[in-house]
PDB file of N, CA and C in Angstrom:
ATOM      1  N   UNK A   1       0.840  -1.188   0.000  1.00  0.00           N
ATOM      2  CA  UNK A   1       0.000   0.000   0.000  1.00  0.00           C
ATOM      3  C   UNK A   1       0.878   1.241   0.000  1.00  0.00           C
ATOM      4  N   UNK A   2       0.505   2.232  -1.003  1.00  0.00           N
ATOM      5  CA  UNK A   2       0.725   3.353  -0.885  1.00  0.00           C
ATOM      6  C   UNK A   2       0.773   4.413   0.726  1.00  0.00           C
ATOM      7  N   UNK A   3       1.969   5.195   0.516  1.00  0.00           N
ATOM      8  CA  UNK A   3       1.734   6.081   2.089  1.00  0.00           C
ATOM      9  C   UNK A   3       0.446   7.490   2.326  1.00  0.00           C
ATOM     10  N   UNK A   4       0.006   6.997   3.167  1.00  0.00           N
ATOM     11  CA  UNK A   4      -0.777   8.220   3.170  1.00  0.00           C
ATOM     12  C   UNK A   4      -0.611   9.111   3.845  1.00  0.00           C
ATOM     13  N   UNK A   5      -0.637  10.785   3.068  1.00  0.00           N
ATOM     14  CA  UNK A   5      -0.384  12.144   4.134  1.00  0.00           C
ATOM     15  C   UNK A   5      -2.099  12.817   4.520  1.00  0.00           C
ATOM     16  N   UNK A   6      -2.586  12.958   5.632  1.00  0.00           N
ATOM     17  CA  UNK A   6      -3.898  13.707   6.194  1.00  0.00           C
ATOM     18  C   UNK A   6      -3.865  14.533   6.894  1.00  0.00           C
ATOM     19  N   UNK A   7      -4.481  15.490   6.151  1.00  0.00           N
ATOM     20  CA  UNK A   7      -4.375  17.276   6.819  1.00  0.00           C
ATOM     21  C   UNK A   7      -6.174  17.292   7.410  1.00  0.00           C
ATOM     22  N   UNK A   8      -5.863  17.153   9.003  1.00  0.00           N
ATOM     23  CA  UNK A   8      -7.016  16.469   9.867  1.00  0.00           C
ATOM     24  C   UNK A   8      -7.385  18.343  10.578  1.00  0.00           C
ATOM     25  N   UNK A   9      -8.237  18.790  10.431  1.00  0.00           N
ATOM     26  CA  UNK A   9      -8.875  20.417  10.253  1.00  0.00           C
ATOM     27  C   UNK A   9      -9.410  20.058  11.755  1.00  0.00           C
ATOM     28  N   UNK A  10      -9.387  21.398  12.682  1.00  0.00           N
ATOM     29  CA  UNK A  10      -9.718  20.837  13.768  1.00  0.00           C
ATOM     30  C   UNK A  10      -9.467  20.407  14.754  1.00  0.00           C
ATOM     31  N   UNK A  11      -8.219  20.096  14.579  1.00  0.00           N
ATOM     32  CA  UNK A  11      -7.763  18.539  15.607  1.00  0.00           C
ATOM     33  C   UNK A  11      -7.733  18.620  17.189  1.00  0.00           C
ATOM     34  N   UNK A  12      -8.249  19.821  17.525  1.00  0.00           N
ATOM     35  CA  UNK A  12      -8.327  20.083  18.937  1.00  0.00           C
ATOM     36  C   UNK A  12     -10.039  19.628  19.036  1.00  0.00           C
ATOM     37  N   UNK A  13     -11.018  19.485  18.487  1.00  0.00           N
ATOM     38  CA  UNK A  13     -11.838  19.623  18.654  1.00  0.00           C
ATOM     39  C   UNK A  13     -12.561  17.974  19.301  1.00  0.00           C
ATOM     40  N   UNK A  14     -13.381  18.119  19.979  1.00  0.00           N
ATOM     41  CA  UNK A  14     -13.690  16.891  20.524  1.00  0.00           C
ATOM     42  C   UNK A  14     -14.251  15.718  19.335  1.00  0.00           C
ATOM     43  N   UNK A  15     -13.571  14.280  19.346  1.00  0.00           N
ATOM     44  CA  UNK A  15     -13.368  13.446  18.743  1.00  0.00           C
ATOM     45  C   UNK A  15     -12.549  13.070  17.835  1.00  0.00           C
ATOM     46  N   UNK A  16     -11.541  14.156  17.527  1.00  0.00           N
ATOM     47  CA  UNK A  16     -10.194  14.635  16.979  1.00  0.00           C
ATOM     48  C   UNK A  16      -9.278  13.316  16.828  1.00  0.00           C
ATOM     49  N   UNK A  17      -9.189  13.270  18.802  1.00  0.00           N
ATOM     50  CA  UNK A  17      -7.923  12.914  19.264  1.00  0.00           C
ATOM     51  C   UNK A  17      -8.202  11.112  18.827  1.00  0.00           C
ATOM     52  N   UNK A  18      -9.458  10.611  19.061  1.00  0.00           N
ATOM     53  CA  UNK A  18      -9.704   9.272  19.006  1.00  0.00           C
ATOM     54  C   UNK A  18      -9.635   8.862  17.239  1.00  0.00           C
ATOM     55  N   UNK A  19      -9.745   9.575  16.428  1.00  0.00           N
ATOM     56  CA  UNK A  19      -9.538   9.601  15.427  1.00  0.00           C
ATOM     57  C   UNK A  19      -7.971   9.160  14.597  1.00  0.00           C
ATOM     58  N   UNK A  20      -7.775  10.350  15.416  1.00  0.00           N
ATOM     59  CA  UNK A  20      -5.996  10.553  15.176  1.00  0.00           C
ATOM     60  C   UNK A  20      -5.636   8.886  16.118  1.00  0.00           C
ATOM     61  N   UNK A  21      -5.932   8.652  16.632  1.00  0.00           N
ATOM     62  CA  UNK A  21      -5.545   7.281  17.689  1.00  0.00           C
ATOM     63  C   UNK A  21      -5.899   6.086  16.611  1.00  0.00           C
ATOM     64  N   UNK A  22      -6.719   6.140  15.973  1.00  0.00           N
ATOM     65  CA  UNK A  22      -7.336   4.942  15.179  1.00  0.00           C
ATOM     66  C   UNK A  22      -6.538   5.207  13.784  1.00  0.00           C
ATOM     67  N   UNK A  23      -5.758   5.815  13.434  1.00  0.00           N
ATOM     68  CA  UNK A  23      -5.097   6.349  12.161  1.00  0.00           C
ATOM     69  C   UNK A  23      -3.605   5.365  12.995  1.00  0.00           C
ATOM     70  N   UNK A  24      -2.994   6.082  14.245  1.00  0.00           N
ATOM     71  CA  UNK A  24      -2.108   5.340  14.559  1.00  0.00           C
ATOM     72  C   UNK A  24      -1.661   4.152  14.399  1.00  0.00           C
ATOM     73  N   UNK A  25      -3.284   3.157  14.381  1.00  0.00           N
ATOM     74  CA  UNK A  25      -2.894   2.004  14.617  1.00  0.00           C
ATOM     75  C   UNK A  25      -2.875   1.240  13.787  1.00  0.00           C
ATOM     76  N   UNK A  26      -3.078   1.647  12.617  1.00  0.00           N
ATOM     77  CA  UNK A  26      -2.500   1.278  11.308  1.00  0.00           C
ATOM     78  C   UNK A  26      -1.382   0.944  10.932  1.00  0.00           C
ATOM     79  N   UNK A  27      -0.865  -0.294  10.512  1.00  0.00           N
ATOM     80  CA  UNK A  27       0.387  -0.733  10.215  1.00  0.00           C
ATOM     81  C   UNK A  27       0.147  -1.185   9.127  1.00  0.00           C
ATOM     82  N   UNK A  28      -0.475  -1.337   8.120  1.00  0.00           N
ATOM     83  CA  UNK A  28      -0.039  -2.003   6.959  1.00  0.00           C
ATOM     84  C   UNK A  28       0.327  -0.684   5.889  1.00  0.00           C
ATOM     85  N   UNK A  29       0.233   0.761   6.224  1.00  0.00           N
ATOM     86  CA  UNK A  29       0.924   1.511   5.720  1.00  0.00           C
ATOM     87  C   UNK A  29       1.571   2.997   6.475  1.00  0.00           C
ATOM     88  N   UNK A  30       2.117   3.572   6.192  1.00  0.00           N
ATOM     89  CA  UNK A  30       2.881   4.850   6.849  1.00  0.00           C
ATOM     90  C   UNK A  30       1.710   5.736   6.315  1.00  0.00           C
ATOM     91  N   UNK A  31       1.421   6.662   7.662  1.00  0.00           N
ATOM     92  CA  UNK A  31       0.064   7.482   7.331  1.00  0.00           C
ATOM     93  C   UNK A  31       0.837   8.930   8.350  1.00  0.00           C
ATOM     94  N   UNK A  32       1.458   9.656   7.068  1.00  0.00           N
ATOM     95  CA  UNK A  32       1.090  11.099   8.061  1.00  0.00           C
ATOM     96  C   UNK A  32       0.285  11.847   8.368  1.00  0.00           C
ATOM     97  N   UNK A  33       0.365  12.012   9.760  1.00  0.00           N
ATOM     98  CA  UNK A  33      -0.782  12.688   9.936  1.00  0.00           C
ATOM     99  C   UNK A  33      -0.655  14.696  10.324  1.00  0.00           C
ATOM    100  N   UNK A  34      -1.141  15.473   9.287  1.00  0.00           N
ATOM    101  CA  UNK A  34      -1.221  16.633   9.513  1.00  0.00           C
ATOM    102  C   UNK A  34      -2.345  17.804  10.461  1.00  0.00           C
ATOM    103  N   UNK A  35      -2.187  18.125  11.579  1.00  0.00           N
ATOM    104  CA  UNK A  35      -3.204  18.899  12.042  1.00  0.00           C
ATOM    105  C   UNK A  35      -2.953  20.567  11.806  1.00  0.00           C
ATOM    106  N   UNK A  36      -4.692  20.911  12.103  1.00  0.00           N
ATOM    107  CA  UNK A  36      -4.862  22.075  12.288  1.00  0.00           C
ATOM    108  C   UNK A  36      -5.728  22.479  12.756  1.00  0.00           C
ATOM    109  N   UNK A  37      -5.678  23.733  13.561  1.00  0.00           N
ATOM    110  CA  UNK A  37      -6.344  24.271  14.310  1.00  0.00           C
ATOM    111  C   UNK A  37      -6.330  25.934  14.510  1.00  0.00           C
ATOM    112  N   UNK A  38      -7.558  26.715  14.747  1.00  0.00           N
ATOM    113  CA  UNK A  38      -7.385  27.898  15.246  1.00  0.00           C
ATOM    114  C   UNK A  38      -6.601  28.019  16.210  1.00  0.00           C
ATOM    115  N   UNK A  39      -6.635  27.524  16.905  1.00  0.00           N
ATOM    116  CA  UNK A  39      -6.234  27.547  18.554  1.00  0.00           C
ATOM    117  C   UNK A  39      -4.583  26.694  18.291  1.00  0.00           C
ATOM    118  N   UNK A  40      -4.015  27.914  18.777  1.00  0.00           N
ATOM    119  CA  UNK A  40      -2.415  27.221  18.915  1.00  0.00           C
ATOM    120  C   UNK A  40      -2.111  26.124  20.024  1.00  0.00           C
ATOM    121  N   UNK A  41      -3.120  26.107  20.558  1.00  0.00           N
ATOM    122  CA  UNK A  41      -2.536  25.214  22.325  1.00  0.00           C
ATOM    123  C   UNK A  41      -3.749  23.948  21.891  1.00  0.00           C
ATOM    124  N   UNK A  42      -4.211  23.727  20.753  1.00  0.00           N
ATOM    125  CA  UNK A  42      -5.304  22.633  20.875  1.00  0.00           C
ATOM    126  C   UNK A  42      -4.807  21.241  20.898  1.00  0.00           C
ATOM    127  N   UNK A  43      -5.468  20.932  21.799  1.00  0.00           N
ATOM    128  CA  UNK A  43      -4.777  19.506  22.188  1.00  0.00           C
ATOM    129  C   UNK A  43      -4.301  18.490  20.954  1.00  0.00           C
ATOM    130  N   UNK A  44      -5.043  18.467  20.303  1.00  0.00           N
ATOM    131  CA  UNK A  44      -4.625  17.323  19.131  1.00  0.00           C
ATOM    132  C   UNK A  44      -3.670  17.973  18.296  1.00  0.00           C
ATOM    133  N   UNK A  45      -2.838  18.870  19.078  1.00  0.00           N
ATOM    134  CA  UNK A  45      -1.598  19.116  18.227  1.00  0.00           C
ATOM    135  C   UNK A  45      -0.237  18.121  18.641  1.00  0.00           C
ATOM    136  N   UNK A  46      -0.765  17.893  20.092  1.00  0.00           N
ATOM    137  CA  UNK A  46       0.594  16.993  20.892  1.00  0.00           C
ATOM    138  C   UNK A  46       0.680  15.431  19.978  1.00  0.00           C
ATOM    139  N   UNK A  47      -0.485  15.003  18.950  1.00  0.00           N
ATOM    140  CA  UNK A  47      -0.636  13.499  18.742  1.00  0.00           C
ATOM    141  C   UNK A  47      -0.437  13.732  16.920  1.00  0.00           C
ATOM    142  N   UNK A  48       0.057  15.161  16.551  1.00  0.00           N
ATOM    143  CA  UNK A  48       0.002  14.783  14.797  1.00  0.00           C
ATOM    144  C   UNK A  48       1.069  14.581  14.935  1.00  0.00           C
ATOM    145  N   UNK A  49       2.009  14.458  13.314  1.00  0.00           N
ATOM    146  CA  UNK A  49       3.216  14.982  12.817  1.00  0.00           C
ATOM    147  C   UNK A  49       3.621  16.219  12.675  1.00  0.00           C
ATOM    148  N   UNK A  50       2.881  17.121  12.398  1.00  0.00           N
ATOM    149  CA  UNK A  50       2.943  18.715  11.773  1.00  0.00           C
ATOM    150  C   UNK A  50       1.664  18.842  12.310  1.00  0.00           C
ATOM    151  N   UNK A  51       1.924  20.236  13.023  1.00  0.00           N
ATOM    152  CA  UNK A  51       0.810  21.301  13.532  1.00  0.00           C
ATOM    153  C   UNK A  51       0.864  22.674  12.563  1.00  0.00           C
ATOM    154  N   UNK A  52      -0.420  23.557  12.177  1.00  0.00           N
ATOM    155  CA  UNK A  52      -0.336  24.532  11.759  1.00  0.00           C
ATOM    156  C   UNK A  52      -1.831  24.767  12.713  1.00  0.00           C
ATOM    157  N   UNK A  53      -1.049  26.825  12.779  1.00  0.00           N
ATOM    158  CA  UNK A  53      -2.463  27.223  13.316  1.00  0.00           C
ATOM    159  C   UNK A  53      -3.222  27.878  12.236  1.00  0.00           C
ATOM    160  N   UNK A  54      -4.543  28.414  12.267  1.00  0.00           N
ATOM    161  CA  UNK A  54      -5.032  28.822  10.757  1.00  0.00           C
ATOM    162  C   UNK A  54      -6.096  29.748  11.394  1.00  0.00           C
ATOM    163  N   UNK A  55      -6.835  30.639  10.973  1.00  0.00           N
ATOM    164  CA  UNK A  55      -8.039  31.390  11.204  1.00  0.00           C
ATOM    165  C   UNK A  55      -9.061  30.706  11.514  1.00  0.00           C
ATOM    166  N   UNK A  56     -10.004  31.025  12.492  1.00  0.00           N
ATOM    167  CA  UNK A  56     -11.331  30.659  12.614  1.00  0.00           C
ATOM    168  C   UNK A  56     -12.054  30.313  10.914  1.00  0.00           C
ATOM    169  N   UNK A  57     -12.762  29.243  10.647  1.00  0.00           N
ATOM    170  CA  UNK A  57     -13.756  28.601   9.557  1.00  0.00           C
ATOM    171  C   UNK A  57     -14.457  29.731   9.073  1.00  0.00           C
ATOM    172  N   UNK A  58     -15.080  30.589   9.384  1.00  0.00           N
ATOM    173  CA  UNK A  58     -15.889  31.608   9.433  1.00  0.00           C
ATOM    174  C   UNK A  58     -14.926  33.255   9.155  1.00  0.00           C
ATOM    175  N   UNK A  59     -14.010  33.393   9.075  1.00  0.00           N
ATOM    176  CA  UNK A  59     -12.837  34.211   8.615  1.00  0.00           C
ATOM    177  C   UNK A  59     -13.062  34.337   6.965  1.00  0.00           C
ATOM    178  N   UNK A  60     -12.861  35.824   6.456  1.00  0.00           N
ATOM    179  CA  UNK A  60     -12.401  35.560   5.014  1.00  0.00           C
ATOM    180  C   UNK A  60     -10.685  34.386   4.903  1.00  0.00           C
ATOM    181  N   UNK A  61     -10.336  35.162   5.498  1.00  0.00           N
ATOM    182  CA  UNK A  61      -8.827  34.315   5.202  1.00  0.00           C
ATOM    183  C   UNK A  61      -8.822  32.651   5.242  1.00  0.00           C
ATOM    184  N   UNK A  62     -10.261  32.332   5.906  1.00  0.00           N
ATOM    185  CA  UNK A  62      -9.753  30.537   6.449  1.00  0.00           C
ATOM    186  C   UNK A  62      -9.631  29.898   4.855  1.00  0.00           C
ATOM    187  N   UNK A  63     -10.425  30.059   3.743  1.00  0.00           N
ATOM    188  CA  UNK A  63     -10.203  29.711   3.066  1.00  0.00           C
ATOM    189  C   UNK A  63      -8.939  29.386   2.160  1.00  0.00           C
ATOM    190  N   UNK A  64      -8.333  30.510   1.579  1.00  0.00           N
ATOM    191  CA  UNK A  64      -7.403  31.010   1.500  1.00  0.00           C
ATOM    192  C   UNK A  64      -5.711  30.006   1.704  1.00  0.00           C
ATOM    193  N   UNK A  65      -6.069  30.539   2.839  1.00  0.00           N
ATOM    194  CA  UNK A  65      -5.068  29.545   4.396  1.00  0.00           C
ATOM    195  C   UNK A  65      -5.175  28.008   3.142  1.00  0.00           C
ATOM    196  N   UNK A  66      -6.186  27.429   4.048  1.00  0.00           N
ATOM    197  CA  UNK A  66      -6.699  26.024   3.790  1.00  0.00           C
ATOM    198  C   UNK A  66      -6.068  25.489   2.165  1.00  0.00           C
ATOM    199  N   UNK A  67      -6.300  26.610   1.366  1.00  0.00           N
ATOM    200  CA  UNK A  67      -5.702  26.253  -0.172  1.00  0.00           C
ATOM    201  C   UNK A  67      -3.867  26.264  -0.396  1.00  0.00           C
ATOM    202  N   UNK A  68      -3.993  27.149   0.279  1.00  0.00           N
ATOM    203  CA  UNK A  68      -2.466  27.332   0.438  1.00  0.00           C
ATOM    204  C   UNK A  68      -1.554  26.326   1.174  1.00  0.00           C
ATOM    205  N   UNK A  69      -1.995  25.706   2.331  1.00  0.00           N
ATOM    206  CA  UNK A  69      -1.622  24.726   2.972  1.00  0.00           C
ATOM    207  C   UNK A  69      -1.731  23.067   1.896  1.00  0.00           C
ATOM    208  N   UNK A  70      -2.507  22.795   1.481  1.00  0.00           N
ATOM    209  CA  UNK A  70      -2.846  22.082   0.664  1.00  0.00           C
ATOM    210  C   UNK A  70      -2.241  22.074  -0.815  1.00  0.00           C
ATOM    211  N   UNK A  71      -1.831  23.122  -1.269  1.00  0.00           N
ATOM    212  CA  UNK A  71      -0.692  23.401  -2.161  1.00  0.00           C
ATOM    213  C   UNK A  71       0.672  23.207  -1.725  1.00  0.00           C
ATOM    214  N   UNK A  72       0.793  23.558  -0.629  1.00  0.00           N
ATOM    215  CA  UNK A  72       2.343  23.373   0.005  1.00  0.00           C
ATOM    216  C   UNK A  72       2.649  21.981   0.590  1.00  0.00           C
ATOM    217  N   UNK A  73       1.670  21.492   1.254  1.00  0.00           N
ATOM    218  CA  UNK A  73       1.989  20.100   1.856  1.00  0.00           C
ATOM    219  C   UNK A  73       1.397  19.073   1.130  1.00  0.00           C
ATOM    220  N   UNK A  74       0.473  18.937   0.228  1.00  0.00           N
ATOM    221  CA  UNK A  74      -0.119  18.000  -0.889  1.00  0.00           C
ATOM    222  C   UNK A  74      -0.411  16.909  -0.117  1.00  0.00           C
ATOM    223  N   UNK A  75      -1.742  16.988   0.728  1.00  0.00           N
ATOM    224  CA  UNK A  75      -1.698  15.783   1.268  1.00  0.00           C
ATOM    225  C   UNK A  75      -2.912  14.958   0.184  1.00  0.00           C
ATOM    226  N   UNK A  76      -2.814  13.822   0.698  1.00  0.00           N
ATOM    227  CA  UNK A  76      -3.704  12.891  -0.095  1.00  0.00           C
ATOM    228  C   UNK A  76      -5.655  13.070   0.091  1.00  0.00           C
ATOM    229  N   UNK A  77      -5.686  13.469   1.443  1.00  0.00           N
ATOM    230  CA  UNK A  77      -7.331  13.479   1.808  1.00  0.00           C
ATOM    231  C   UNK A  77      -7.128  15.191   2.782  1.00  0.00           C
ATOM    232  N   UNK A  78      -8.178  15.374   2.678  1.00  0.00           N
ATOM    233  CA  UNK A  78      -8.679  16.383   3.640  1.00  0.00           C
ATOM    234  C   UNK A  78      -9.405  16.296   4.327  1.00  0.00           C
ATOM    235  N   UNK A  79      -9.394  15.995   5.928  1.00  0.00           N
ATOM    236  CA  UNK A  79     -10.234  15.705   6.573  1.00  0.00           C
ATOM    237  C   UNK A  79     -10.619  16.768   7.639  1.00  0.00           C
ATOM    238  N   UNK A  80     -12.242  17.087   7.668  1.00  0.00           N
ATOM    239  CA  UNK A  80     -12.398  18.655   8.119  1.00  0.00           C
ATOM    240  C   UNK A  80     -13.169  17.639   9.099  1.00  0.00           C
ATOM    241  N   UNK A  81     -12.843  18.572  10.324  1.00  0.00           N
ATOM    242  CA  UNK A  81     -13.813  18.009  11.988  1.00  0.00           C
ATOM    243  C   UNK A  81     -14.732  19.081  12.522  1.00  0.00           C
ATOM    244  N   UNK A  82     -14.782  20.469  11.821  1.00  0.00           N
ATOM    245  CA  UNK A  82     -15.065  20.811  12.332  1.00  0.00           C
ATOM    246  C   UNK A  82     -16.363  21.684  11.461  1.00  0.00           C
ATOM    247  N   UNK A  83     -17.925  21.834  11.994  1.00  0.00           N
ATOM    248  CA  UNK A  83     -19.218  22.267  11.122  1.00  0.00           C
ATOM    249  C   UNK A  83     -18.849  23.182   9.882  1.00  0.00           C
ATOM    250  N   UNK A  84     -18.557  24.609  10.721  1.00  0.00           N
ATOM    251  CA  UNK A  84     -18.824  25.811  10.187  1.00  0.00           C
ATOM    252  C   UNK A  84     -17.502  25.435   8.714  1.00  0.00           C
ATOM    253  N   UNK A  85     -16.809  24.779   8.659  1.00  0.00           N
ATOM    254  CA  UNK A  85     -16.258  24.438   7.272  1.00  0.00           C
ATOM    255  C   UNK A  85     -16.127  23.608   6.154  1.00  0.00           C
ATOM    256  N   UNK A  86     -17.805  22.686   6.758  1.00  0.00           N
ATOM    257  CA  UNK A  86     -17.731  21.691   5.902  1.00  0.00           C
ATOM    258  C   UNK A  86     -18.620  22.074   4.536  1.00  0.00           C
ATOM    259  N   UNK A  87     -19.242  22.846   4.396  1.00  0.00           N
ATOM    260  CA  UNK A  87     -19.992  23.462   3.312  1.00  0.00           C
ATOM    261  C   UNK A  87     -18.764  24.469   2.545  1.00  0.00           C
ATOM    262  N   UNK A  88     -18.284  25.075   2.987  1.00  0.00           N
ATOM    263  CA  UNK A  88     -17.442  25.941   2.109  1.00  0.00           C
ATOM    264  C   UNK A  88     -16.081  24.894   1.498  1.00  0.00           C
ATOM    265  N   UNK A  89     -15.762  23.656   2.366  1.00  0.00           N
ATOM    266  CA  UNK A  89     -14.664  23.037   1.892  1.00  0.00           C
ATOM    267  C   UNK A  89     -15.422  22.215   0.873  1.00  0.00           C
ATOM    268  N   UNK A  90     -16.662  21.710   0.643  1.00  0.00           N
ATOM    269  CA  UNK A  90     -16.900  21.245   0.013  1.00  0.00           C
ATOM    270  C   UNK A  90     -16.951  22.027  -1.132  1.00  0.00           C
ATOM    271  N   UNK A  91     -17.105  22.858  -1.735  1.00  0.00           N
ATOM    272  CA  UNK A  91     -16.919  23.609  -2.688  1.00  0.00           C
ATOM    273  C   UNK A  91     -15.653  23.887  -3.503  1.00  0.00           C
ATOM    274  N   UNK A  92     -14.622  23.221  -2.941  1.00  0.00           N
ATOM    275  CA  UNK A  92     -13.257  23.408  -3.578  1.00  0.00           C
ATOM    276  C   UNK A  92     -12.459  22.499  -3.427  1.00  0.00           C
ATOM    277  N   UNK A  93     -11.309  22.319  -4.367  1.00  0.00           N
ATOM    278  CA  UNK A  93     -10.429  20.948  -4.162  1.00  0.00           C
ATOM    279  C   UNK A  93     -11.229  20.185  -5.063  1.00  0.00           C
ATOM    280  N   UNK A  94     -10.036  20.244  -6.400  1.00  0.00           N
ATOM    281  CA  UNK A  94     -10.537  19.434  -7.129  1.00  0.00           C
ATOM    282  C   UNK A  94      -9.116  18.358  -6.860  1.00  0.00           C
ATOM    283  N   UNK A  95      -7.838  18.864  -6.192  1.00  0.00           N
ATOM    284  CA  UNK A  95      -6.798  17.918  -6.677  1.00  0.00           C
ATOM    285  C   UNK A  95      -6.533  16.732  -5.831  1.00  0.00           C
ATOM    286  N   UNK A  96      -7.605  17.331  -4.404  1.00  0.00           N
ATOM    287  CA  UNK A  96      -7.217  16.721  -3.246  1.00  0.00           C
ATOM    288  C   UNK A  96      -8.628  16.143  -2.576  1.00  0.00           C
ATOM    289  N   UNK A  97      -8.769  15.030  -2.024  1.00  0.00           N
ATOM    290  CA  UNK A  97      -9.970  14.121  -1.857  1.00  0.00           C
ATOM    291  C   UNK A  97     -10.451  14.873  -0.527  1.00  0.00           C
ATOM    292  N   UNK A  98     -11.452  15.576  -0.284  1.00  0.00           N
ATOM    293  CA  UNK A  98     -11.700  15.994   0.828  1.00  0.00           C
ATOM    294  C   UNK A  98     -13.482  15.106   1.239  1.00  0.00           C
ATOM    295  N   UNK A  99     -13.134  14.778   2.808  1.00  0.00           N
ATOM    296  CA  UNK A  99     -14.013  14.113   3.253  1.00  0.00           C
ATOM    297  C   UNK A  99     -15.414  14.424   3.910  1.00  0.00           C
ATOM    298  N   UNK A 100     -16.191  15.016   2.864  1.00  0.00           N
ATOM    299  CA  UNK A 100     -17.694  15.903   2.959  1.00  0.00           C
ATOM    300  C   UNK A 100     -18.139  15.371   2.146  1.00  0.00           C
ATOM    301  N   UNK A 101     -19.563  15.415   2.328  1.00  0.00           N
ATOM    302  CA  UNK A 101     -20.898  14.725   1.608  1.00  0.00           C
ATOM    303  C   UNK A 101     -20.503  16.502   0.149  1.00  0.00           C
ATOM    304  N   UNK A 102     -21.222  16.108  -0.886  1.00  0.00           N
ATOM    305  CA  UNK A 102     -21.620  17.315  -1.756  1.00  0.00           C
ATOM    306  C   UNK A 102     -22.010  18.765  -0.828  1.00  0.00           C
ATOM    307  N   UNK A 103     -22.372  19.526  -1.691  1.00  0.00           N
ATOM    308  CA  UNK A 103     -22.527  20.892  -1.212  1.00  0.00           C
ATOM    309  C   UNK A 103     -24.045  20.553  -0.798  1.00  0.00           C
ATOM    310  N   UNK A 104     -25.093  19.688  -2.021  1.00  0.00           N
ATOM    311  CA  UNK A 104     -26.672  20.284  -1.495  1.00  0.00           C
ATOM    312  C   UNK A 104     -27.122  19.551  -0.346  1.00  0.00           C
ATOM    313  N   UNK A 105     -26.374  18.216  -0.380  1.00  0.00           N
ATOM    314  CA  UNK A 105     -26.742  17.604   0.825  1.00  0.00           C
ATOM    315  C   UNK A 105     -26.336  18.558   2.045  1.00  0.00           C
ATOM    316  N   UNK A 106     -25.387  18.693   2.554  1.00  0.00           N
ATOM    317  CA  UNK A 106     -24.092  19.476   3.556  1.00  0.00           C
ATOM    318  C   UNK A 106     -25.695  20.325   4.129  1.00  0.00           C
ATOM    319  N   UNK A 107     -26.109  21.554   2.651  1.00  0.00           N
ATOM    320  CA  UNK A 107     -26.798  22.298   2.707  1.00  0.00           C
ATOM    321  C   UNK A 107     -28.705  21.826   3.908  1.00  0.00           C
ATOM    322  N   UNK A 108     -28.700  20.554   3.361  1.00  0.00           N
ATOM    323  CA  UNK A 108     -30.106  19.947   3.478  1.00  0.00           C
ATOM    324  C   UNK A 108     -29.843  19.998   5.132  1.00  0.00           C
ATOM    325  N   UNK A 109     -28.641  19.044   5.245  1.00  0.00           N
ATOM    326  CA  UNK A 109     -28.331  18.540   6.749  1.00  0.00           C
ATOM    327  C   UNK A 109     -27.972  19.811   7.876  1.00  0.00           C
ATOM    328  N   UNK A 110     -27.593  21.126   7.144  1.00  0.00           N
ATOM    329  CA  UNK A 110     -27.658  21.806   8.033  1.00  0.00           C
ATOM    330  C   UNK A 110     -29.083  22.650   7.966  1.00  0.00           C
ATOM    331  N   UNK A 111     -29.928  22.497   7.685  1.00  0.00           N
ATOM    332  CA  UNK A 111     -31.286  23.519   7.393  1.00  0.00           C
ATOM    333  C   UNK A 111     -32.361  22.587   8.290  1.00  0.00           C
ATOM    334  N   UNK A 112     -32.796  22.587   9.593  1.00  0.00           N
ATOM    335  CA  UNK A 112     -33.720  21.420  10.436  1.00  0.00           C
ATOM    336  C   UNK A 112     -34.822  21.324   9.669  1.00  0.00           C
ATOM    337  N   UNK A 113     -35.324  22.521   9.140  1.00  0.00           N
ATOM    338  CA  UNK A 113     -36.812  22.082   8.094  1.00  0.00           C
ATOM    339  C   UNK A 113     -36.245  21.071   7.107  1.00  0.00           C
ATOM    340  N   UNK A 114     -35.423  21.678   6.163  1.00  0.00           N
ATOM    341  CA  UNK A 114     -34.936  21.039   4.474  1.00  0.00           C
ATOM    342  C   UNK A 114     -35.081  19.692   5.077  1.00  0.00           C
ATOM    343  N   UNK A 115     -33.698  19.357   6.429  1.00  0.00           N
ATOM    344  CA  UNK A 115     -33.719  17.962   6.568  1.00  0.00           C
ATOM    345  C   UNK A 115     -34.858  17.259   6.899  1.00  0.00           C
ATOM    346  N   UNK A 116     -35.860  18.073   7.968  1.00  0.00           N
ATOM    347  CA  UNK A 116     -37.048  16.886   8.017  1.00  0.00           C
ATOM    348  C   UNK A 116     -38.028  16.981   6.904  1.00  0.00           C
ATOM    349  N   UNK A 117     -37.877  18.023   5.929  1.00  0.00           N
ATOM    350  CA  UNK A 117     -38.734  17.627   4.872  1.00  0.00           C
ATOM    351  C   UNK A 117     -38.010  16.238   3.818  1.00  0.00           C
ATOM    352  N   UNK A 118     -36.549  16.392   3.810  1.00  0.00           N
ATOM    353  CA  UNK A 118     -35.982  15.288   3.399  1.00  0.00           C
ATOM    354  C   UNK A 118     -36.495  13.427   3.489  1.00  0.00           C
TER     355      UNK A 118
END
């Protein structure tokens, strides 16, 4: 198997860390693991390979950031943990596999009517 690099969005955020733990225990290939977080002191920085801090989801700049990081470190998947960026990440990245449902679903699941009319 091929090595895998994952730029894990979030990683302070609760369910982060058990995540990042279940990536660990993978041995049938080398999996780096990349975090990020607003918050410079967020815990799931002590358990990646590479920490970066980045703007709040909700920032003009988070975007931005997020592309730029992803140009520079080329990881294989993008894995976002955290709400307020899973609709806007879904919208971009064509080179890099990011782990969100489409935009209209994202859209449905965050709207409580859309979804229970769903």
């Amino acid at each position: 198997m091929d090595d895998l690099k994952i730029l894990i969005t979030g990683c302070g955020a609760p369910g982060a860390y058990t995540i990042i733990k279940k990536f660990r225990e993978i041995t049938e290939r080398k999996i780096e693991l990349i975090g990020i977080d607003m918050n410079p002191c967020a815990s799931g920085k002590h358990f990646v390979d590479d920490f970066y801090t980045v703007p709040p989801a909700n920032s003009d700049e988070y975007i931005s950031t997020i592309e730029h990081l992803v140009e520079h470190l080329k990881p294989d998947i993008l894995l976002p943990f955290t709400s307020p960026e899973l609709i806007p990440l879904s919208k971009i990245f064509t080179y890099t596999k990011v782990m969100v449902n489409n935009t209209s679903t994202l859209l449905t699941a965050d709207n409580k009517y859309k979804l229970y009319e769903a």
